[in-house]
Protein backbone atom coordinates (compact mmCIF):
# COMPACT_ATOMS: atom_id res chain seq x y z
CA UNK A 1 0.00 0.00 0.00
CA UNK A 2 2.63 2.15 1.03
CA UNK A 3 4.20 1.94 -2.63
CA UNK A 4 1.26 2.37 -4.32
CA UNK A 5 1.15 6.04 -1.97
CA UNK A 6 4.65 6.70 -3.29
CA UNK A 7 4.23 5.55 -6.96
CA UNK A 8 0.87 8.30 -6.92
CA UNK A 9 2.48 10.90 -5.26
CA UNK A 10 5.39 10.63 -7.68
CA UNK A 11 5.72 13.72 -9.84
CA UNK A 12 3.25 15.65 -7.87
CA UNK A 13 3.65 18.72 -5.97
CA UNK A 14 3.10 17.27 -2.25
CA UNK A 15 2.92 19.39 1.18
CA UNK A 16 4.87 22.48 1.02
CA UNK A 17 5.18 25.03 3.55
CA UNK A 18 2.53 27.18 1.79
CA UNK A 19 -0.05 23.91 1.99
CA UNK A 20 0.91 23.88 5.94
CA UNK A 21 0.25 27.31 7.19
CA UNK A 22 -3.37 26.48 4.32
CA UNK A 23 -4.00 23.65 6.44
CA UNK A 24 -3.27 25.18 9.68
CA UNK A 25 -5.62 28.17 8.89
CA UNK A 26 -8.49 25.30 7.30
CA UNK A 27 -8.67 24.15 11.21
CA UNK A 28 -8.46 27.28 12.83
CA UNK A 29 -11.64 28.11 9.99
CA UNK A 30 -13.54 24.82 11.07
CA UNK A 31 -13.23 25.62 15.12
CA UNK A 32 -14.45 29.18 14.42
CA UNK A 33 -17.24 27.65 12.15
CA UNK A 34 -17.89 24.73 15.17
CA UNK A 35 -17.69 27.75 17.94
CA UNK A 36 -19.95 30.02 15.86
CA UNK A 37 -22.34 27.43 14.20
CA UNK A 38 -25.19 29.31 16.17
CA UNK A 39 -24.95 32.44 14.23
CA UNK A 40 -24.59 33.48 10.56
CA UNK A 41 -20.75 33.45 11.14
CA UNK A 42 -20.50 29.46 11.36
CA UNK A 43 -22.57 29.20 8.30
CA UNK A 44 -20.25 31.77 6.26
CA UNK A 45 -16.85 30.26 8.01
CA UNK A 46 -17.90 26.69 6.99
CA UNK A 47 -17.66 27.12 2.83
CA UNK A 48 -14.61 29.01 2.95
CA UNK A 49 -12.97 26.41 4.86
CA UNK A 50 -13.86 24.02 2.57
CA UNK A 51 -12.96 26.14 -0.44
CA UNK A 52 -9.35 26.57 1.46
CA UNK A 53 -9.42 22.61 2.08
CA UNK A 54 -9.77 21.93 -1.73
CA UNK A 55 -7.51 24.46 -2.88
CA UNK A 56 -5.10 22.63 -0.40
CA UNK A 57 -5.13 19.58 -1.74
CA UNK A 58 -5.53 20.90 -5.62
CA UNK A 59 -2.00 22.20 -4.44
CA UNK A 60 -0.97 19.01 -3.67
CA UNK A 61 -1.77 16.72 -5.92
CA UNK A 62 -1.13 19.27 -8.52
CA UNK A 63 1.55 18.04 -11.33
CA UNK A 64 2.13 21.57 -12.18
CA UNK A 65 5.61 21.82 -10.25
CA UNK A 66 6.77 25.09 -11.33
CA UNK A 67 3.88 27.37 -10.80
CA UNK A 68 3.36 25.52 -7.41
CA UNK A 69 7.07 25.96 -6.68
CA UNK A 70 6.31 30.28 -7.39
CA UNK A 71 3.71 30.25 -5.15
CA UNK A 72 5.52 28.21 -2.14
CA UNK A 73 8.43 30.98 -2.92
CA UNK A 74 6.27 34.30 -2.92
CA UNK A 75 4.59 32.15 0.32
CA UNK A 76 7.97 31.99 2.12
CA UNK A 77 9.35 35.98 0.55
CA UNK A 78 6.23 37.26 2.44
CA UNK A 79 6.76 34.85 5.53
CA UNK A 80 10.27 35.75 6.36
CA UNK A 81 9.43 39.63 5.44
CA UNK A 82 6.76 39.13 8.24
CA UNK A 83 8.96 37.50 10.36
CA UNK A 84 12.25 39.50 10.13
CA UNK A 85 9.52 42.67 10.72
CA UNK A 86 8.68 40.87 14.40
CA UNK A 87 12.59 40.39 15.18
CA UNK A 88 13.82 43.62 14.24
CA UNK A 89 10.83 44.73 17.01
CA UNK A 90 11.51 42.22 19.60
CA UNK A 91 15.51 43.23 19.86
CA UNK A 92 14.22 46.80 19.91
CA UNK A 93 12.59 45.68 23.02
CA UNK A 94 15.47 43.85 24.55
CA UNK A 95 17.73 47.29 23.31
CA UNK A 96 14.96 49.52 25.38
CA UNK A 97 16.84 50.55 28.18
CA UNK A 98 20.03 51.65 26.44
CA UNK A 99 19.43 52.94 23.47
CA UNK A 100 16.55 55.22 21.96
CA UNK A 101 15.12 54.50 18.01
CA UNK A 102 14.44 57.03 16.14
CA UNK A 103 12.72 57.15 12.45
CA UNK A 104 14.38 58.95 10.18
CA UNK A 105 12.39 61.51 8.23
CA UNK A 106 13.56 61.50 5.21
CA UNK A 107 14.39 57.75 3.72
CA UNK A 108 12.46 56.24 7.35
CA UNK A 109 15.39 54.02 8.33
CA UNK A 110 15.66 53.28 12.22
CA UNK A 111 18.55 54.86 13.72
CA UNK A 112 19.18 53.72 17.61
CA UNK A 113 20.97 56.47 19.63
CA UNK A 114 22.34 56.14 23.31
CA UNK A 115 19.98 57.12 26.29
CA UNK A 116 20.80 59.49 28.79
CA UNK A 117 22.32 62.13 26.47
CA UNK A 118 19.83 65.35 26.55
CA UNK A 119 18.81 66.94 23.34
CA UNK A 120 20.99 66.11 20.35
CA UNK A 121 21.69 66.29 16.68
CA UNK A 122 20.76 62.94 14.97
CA UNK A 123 22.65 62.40 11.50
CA UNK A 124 21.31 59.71 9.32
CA UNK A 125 24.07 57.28 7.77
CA UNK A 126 22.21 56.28 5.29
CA UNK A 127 20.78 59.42 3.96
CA UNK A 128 22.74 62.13 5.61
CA UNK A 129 19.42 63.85 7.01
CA UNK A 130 20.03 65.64 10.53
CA UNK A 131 17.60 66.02 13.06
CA UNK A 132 17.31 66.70 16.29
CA UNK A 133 15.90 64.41 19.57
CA UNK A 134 15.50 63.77 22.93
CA UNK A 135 17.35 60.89 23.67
């Protein structure tokens, strides 16, 4: 039996990370639907979870490799831009009580300054842009 899986699958595009975070959000769909079956929400929730089940497992049986493989990448290119957002904000937190961020106003890049040093002129490095603030 187990063969026969592998001999089917063969050529086909399979589970991806793309179908996992579509399968992930299917179930949180279905326990909103279950929690919610009361009101008009369940009864809207339900046919878009099953819409997102079928395109999950169009995905993966599909034996179109390439455009699967371009969606999986623009998937992951949004993921890590996502995720390198929350990690750039969590070691501003850690950075919190030594150094101040500021926004620079002209090209918006984050420049971190030292606390503790009164009112002072702030000099982009990436745009050359000086400003002043209160670190």
């Amino acid at each position: 039996m187990k063969e026969k899986i592998i001999q089917f699958m063969a050529g086909r595009n399979g589970n991806d990370a793309l179908n996992r975070f579509l399968l992930l959000a299917d179930v949180i769909l279905i326990l909103l639907a279950a929690v919610f079956s009361k009101s008009g929400a369940g009864r809207l929730l339900m046919p878009i979870a099953l819409i997102v089940l079928g395109f999950t497992y169009f995905r993966m049986f599909s034996r179109d490799l390439i455009r699967r493989g371009e969606e999986n990448g623009r998937y992951l290119r949004i993921r890590e831009r996502f995720f390198s957002a929350l990690r750039v904000k969590k070691e501003q937190w850690v950075q919190r009580k030594e150094y101040k961020f500021f926004v620079c106003p002209s090209c918006k890049t984050t420049l971190r300054v030292p606390k503790g040093r009164g009112k002072i002129k702030i000099v982009c490095r990436k745009c050359g842009n000086s400003f002043m603030g209160k670190s």
